[in-house]
C-alpha atoms as a PDB file:
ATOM      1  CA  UNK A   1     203.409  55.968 154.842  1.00  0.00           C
ATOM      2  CA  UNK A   2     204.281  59.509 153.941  1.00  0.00           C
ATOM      3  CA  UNK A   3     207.461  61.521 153.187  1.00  0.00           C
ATOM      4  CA  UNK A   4     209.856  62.217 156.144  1.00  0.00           C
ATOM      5  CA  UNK A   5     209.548  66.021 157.171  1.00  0.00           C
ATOM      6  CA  UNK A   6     211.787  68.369 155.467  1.00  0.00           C
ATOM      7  CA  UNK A   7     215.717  68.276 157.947  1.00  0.00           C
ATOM      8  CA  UNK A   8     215.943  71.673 158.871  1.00  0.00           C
ATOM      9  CA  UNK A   9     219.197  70.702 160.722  1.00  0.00           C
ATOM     10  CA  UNK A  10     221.660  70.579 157.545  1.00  0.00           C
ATOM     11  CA  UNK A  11     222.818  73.763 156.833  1.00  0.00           C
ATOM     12  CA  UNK A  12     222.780  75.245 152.961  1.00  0.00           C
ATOM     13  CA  UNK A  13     226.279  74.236 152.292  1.00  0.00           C
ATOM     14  CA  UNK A  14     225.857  70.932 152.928  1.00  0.00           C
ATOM     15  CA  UNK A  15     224.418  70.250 148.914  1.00  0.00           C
ATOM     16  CA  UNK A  16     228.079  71.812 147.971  1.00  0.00           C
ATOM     17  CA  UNK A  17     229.290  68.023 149.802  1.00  0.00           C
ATOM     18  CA  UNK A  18     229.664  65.026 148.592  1.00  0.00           C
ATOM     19  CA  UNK A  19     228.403  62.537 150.766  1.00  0.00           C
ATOM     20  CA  UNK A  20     230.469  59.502 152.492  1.00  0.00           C
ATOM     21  CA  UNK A  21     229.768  56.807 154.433  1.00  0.00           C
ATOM     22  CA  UNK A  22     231.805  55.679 157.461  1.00  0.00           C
ATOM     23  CA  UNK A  23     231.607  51.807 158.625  1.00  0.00           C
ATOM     24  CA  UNK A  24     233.131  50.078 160.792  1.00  0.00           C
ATOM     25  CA  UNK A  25     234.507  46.382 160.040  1.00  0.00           C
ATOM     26  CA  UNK A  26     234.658  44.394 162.067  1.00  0.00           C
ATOM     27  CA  UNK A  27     234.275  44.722 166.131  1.00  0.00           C
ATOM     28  CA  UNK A  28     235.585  47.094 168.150  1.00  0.00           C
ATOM     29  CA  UNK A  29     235.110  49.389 171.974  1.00  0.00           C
ATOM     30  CA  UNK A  30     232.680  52.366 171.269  1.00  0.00           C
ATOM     31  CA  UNK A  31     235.151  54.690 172.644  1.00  0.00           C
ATOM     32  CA  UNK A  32     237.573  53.350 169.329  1.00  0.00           C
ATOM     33  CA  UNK A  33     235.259  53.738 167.229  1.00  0.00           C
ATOM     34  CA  UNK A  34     234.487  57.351 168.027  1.00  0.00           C
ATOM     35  CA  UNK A  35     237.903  58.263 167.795  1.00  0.00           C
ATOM     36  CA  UNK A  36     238.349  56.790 164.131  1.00  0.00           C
ATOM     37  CA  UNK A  37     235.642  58.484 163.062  1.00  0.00           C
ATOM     38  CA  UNK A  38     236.558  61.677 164.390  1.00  0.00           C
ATOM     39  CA  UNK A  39     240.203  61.415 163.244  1.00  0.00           C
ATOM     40  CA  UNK A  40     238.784  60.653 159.557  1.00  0.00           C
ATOM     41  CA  UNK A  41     235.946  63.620 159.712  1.00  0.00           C
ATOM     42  CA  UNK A  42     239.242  66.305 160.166  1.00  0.00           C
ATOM     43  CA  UNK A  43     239.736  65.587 156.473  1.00  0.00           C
ATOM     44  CA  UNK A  44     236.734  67.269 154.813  1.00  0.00           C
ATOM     45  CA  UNK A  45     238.276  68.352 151.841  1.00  0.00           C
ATOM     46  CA  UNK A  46     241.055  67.831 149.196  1.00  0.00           C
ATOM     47  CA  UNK A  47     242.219  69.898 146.244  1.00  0.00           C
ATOM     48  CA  UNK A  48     241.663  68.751 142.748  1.00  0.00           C
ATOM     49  CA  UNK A  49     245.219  69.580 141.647  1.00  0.00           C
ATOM     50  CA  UNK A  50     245.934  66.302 144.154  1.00  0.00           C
ATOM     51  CA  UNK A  51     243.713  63.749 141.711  1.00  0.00           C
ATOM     52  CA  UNK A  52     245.002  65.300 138.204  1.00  0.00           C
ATOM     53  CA  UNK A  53     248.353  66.555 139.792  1.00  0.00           C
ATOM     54  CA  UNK A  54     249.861  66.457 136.389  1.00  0.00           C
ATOM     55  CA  UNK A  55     249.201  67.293 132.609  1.00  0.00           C
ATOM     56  CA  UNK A  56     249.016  63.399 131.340  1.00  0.00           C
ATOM     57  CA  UNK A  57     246.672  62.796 133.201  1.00  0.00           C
ATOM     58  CA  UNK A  58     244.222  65.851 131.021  1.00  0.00           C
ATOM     59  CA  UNK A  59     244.363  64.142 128.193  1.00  0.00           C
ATOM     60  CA  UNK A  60     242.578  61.408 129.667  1.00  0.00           C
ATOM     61  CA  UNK A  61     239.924  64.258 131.251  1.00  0.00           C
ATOM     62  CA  UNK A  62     240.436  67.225 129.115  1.00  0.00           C
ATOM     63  CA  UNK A  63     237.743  68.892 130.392  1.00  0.00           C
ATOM     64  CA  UNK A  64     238.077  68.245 133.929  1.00  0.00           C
ATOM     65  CA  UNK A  65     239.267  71.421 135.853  1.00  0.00           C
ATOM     66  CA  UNK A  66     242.295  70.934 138.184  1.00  0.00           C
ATOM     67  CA  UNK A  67     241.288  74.168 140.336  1.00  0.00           C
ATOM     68  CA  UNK A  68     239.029  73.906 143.299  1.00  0.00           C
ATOM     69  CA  UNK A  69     238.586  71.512 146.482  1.00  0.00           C
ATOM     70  CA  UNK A  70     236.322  68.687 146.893  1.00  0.00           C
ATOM     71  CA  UNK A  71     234.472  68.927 150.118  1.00  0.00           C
ATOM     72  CA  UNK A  72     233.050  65.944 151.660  1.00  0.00           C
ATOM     73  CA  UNK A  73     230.493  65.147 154.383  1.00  0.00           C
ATOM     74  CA  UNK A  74     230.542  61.808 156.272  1.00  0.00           C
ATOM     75  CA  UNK A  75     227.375  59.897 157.585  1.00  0.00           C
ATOM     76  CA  UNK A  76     227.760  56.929 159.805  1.00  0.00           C
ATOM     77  CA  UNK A  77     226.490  53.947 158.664  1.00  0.00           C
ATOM     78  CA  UNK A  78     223.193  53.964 160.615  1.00  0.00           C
ATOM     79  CA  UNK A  79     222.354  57.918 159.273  1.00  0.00           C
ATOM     80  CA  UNK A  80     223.460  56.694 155.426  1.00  0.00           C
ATOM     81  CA  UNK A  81     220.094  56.493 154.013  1.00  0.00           C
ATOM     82  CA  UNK A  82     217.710  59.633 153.764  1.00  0.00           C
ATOM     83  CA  UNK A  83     213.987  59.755 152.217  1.00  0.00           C
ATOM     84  CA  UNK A  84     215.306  62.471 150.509  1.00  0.00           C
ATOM     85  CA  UNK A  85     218.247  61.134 148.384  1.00  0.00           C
ATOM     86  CA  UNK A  86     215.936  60.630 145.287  1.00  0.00           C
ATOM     87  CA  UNK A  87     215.192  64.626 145.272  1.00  0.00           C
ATOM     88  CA  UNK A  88     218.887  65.643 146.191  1.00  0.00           C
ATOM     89  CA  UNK A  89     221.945  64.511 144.657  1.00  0.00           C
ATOM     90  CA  UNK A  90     224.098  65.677 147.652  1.00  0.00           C
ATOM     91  CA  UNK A  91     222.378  63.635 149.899  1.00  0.00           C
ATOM     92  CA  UNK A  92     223.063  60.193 148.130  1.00  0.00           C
ATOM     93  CA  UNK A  93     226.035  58.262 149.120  1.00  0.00           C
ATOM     94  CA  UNK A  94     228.565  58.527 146.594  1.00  0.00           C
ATOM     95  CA  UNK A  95     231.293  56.176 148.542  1.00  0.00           C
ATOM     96  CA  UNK A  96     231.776  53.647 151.469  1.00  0.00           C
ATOM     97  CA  UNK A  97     234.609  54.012 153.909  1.00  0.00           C
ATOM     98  CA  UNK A  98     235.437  51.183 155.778  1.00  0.00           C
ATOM     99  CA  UNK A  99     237.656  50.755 159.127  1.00  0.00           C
ATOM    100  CA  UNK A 100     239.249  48.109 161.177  1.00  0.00           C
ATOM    101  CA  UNK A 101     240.672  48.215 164.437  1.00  0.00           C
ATOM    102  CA  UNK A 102     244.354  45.986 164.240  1.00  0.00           C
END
């Protein structure tokens, strides 16, 4: 069995991503389901300055630079695993984000 063809549907900022996996826990109506995920997709990005927000915390990291956002990309949990992911960093999952329906 060979290779998967090359995706020509991600676009060339999507290696600038880091790559997160949505699943949901538990059962729940389609229509729910689509709306958590949507709802948690409007957050694609955060700023550094909000994981180091102070100058303790650089001692601990001192190299780490508090400037710049983190941009993310979310995969459901049925699109989480690519043939590529060995060749391409960006494409491996680098978290799980699980949601339940109360």
């Amino acid at each position: 069995e060979g290779m998967a063809a090359l995706d020509l549907t991600r676009k060339l900022t999507d290696g600038l991503k880091i790559q997160v996996v949505l699943l949901p826990v538990g059962p729940m109506p389609i229509h729910r389901k689509k709306e958590y995920e949507n709802l948690i997709s409007s957050f694609d990005s955060f700023l550094l300055s909000d994981i180091f927000p102070n100058s303790s915390i650089s001692k601990t990291f001192p190299r780490q630079d508090r400037e710049g956002t983190v941009r993310i990309r979310y995969v459901l949990a049925d699109q989480a695993q690519s043939d590529w992911e060995e060749l391409y960093v960006s494409r491996r999952n680098l978290a799980v984000l699980g949601f339940v329906d109360c």
